[in-house]
C-alpha atoms as a PDB file:
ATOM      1  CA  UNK A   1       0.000   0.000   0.000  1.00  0.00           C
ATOM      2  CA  UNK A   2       1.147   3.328  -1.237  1.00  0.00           C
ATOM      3  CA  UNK A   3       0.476   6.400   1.212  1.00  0.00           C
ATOM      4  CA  UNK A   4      -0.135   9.398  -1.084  1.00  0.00           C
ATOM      5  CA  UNK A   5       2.097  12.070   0.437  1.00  0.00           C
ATOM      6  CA  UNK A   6       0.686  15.887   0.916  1.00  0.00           C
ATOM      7  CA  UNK A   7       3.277  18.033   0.132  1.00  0.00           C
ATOM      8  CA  UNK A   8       3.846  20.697   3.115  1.00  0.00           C
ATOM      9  CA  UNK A   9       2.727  24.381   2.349  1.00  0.00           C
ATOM     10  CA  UNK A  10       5.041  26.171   3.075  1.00  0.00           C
ATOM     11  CA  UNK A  11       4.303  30.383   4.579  1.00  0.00           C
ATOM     12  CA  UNK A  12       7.166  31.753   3.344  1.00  0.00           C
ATOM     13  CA  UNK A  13       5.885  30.577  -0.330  1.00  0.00           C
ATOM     14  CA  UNK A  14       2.426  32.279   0.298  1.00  0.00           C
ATOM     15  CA  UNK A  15       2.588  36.250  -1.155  1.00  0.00           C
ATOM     16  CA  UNK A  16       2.485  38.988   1.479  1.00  0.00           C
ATOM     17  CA  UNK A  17      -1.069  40.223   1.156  1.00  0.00           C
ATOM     18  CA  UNK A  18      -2.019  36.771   2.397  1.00  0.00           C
ATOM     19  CA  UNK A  19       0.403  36.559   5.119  1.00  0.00           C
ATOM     20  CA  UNK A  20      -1.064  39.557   6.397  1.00  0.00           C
ATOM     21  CA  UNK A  21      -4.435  38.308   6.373  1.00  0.00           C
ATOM     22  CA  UNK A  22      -3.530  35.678   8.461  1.00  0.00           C
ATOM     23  CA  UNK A  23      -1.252  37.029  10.902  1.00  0.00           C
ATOM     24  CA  UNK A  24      -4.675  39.058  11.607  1.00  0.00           C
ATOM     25  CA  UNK A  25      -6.872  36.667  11.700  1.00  0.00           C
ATOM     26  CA  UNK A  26      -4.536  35.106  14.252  1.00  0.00           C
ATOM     27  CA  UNK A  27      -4.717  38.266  16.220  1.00  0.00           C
ATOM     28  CA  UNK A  28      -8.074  38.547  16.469  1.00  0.00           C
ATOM     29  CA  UNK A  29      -8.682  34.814  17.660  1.00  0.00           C
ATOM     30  CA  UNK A  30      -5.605  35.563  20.501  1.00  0.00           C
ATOM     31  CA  UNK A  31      -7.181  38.714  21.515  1.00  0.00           C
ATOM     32  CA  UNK A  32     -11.168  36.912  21.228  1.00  0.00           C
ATOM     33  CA  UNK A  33      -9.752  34.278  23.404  1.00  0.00           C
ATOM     34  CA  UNK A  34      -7.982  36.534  25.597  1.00  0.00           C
ATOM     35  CA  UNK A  35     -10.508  39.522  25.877  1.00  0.00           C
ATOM     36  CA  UNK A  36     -13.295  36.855  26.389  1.00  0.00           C
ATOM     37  CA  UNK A  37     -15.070  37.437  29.539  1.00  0.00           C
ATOM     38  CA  UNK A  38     -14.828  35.271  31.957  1.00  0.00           C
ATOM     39  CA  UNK A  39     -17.268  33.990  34.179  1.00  0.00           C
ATOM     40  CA  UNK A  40     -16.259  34.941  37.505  1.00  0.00           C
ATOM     41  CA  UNK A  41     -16.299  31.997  40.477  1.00  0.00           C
ATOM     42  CA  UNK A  42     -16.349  33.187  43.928  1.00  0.00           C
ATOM     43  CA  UNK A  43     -14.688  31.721  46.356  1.00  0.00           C
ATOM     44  CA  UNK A  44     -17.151  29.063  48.099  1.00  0.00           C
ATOM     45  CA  UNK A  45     -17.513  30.740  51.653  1.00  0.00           C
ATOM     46  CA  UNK A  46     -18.327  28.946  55.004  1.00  0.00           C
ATOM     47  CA  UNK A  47     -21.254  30.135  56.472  1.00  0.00           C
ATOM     48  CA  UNK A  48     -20.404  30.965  60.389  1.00  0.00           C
ATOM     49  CA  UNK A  49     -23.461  30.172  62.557  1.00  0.00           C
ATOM     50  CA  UNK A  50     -24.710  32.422  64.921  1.00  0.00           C
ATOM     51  CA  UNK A  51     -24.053  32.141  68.536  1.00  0.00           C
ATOM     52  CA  UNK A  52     -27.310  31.185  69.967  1.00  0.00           C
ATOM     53  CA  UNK A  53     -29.068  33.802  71.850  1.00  0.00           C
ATOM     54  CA  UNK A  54     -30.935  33.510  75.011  1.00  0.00           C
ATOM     55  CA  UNK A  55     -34.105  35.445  75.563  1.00  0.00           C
ATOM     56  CA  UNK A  56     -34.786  36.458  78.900  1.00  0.00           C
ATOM     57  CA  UNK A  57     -38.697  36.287  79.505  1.00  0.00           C
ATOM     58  CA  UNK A  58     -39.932  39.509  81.077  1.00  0.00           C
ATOM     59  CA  UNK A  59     -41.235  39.622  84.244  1.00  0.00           C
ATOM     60  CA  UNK A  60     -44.740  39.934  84.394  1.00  0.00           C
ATOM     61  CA  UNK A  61     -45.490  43.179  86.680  1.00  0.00           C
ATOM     62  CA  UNK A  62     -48.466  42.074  88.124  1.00  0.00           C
ATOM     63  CA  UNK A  63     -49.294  42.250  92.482  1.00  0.00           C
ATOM     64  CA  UNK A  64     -46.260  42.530  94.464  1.00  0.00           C
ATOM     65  CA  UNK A  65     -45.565  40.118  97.531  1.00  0.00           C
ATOM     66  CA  UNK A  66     -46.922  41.788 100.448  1.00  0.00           C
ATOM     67  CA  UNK A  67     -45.839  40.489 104.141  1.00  0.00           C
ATOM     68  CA  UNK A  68     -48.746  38.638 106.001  1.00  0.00           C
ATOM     69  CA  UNK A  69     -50.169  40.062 108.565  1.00  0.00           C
ATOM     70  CA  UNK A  70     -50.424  37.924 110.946  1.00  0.00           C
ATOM     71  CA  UNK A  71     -47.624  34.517 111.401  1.00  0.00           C
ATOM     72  CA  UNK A  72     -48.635  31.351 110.515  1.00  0.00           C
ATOM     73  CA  UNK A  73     -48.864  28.807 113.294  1.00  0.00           C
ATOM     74  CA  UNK A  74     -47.520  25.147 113.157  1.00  0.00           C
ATOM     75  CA  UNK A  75     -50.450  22.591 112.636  1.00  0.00           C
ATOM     76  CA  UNK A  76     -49.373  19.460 113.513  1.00  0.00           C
ATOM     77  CA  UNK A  77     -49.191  17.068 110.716  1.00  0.00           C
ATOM     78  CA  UNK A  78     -51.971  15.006 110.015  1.00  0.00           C
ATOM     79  CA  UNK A  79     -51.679  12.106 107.422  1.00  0.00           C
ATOM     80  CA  UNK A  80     -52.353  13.176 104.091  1.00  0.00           C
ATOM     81  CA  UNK A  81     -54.326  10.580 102.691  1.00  0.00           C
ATOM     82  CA  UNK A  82     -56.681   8.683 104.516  1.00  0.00           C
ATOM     83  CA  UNK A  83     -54.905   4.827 104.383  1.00  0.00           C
ATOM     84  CA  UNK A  84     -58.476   3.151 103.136  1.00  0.00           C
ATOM     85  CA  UNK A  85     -59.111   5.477 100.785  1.00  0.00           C
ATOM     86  CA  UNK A  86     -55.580   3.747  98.420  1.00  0.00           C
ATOM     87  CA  UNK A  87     -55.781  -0.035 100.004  1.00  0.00           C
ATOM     88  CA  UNK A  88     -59.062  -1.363  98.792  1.00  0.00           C
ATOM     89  CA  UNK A  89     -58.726  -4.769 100.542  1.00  0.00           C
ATOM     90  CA  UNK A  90     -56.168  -7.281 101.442  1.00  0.00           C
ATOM     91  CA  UNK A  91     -55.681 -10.048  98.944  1.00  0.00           C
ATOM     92  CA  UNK A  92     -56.255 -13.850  99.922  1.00  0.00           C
ATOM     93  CA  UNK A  93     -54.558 -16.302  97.904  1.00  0.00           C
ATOM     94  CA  UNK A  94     -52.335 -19.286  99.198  1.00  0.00           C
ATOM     95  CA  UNK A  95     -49.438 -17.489  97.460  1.00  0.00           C
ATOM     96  CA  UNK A  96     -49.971 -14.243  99.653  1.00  0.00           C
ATOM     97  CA  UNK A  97     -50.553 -16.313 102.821  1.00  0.00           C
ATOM     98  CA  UNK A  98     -46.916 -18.228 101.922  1.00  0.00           C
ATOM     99  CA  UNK A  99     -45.647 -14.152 101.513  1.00  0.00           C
ATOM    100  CA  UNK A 100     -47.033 -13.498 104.941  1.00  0.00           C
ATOM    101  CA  UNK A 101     -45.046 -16.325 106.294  1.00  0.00           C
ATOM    102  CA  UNK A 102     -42.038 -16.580 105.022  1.00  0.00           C
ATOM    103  CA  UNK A 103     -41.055 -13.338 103.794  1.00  0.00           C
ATOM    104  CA  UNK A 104     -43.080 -11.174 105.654  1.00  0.00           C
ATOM    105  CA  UNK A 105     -45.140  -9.615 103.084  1.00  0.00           C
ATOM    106  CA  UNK A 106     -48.475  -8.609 102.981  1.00  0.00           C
ATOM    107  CA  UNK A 107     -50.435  -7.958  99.982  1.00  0.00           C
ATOM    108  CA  UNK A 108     -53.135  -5.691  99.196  1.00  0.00           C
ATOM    109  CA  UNK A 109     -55.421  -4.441  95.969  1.00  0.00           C
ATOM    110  CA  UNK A 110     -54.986  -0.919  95.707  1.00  0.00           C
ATOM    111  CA  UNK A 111     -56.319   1.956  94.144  1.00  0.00           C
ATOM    112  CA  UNK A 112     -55.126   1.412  90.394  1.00  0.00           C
ATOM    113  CA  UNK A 113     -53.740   5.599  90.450  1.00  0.00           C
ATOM    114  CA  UNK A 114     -51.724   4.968  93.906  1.00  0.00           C
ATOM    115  CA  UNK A 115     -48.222   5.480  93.489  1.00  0.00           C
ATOM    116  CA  UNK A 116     -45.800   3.446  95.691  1.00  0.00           C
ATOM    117  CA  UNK A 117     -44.706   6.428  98.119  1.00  0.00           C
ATOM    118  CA  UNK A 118     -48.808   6.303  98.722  1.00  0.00           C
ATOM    119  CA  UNK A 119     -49.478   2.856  99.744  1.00  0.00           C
ATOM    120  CA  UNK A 120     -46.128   2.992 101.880  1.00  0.00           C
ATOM    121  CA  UNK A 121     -47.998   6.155 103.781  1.00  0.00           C
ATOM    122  CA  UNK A 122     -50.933   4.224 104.134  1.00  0.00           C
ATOM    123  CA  UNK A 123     -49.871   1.101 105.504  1.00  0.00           C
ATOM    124  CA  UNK A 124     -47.701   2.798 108.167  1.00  0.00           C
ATOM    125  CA  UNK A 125     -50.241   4.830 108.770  1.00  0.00           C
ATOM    126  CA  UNK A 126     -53.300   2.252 108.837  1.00  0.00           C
ATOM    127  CA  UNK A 127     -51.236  -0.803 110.777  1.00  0.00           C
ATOM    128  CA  UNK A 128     -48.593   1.334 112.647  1.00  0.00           C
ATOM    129  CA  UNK A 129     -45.721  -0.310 111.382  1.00  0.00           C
ATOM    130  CA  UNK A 130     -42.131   0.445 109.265  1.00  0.00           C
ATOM    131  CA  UNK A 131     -42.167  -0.981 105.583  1.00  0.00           C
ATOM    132  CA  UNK A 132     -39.224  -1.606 103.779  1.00  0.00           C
ATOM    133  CA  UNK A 133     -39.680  -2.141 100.618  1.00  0.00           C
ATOM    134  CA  UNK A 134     -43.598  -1.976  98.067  1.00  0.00           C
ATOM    135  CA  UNK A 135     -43.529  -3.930  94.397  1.00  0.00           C
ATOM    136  CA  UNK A 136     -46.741  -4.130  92.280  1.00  0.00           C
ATOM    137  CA  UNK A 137     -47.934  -5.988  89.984  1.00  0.00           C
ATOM    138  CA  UNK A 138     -51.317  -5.226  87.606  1.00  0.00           C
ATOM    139  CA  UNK A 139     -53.660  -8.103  87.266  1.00  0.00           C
ATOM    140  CA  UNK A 140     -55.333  -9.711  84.488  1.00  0.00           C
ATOM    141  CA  UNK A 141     -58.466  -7.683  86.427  1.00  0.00           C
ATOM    142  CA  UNK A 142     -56.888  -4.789  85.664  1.00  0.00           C
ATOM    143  CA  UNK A 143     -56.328  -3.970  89.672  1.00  0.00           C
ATOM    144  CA  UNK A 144     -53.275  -3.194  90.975  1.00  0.00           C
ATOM    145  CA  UNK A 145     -51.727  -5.521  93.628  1.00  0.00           C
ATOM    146  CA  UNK A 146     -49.190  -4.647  95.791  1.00  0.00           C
ATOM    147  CA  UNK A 147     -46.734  -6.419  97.995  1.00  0.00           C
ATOM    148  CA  UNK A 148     -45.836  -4.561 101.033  1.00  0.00           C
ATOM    149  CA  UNK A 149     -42.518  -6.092 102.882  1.00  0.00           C
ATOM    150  CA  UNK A 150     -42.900  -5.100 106.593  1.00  0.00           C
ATOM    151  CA  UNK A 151     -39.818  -4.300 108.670  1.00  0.00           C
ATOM    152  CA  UNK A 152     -38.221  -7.134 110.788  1.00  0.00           C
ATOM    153  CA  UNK A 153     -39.249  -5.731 114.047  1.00  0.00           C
ATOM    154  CA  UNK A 154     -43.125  -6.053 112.396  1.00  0.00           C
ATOM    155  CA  UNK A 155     -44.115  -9.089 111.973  1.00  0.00           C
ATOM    156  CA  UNK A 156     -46.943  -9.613 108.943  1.00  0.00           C
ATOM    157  CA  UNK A 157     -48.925 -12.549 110.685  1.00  0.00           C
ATOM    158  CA  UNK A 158     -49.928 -10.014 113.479  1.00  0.00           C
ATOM    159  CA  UNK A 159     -51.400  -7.646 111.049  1.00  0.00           C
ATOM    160  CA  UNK A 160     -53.379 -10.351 108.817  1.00  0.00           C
ATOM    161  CA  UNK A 161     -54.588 -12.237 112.176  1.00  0.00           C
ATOM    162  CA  UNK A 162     -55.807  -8.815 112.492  1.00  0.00           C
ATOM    163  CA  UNK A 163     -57.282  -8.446 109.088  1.00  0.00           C
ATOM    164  CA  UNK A 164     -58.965 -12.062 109.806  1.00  0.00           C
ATOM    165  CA  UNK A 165     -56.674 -13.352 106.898  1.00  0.00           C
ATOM    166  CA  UNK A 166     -55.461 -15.964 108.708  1.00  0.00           C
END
């Protein structure tokens, strides 16, 4: 295979006039791409977050405290709750009578909104004697059961003899 060689134009062959036209043609495309505008990038800048600002509420200026007139006297404390009011009845079961013997538990139904600092108050107020420790349990009722462990110095039989439990 035969290449067909292109012979090289040469510039300095070419007559003036049309060296001229394209040394300014040249120009023109150098100064086009040079003059172009350019589209102008800023800089990506990093937003700085404000410090957070607290907002003092105003005070309201409603009454002002006035001194009473007269000094409050001590009222001796009363219990708050009446015990019968949160312990709804003791609960009879073989399992609570083995709890009364041999752990020294009682158990009650309760009120289904008492808390545990409530039935505490209201057995030591009700029976008189130190508990130690109250866990609950909700039934398939939907009551609330509660097993009170009495203090070592109580005993539980006492109590539920006197409940008629045993």
């Amino acid at each position: 295979m035969a290449v067909e060689e292109k012979p090289i134009k040469d510039t300095a062959e070419k007559p003036v006039a049309e060296k001229e036209k394209v040394s300014e043609t040249a120009e023109k495309t150098e100064k086009s791409v040079i003059e172009a505008p350019k589209k102008e990038v800023a800089p990506k800048a990093v937003e700085k977050k404000a410090a957070p600002v607290s907002i003092k509420p105003k005070k309201a200026e409603g009454k002002k405290k006035v001194p009473p007139k007269a000094e409050k006297k001590e009222v001796p404390k009363q219990p708050k709750i009446d015990p019968w009011t949160v312990l709804k009845f003791p609960h009879l079961s073989e399992k609570s009578t083995a709890n009364i013997e041999l752990q020294n538990k009682l158990v009650f139904i309760v009120k289904n909104r008492a808390s545990r600092k409530q039935i505490k108050d209201a057995i030591e107020v009700a029976f008189n004697v130190k508990v130690v420790k109250v866990n609950m349990t909700s039934t398939t009722k939907g009551e609330k059961k509660a097993f009170v462990r009495l203090d070592a110095k109580n005993s539980a039989a006492d109590i539920a003899t006197r409940l008629g439990m045993m």
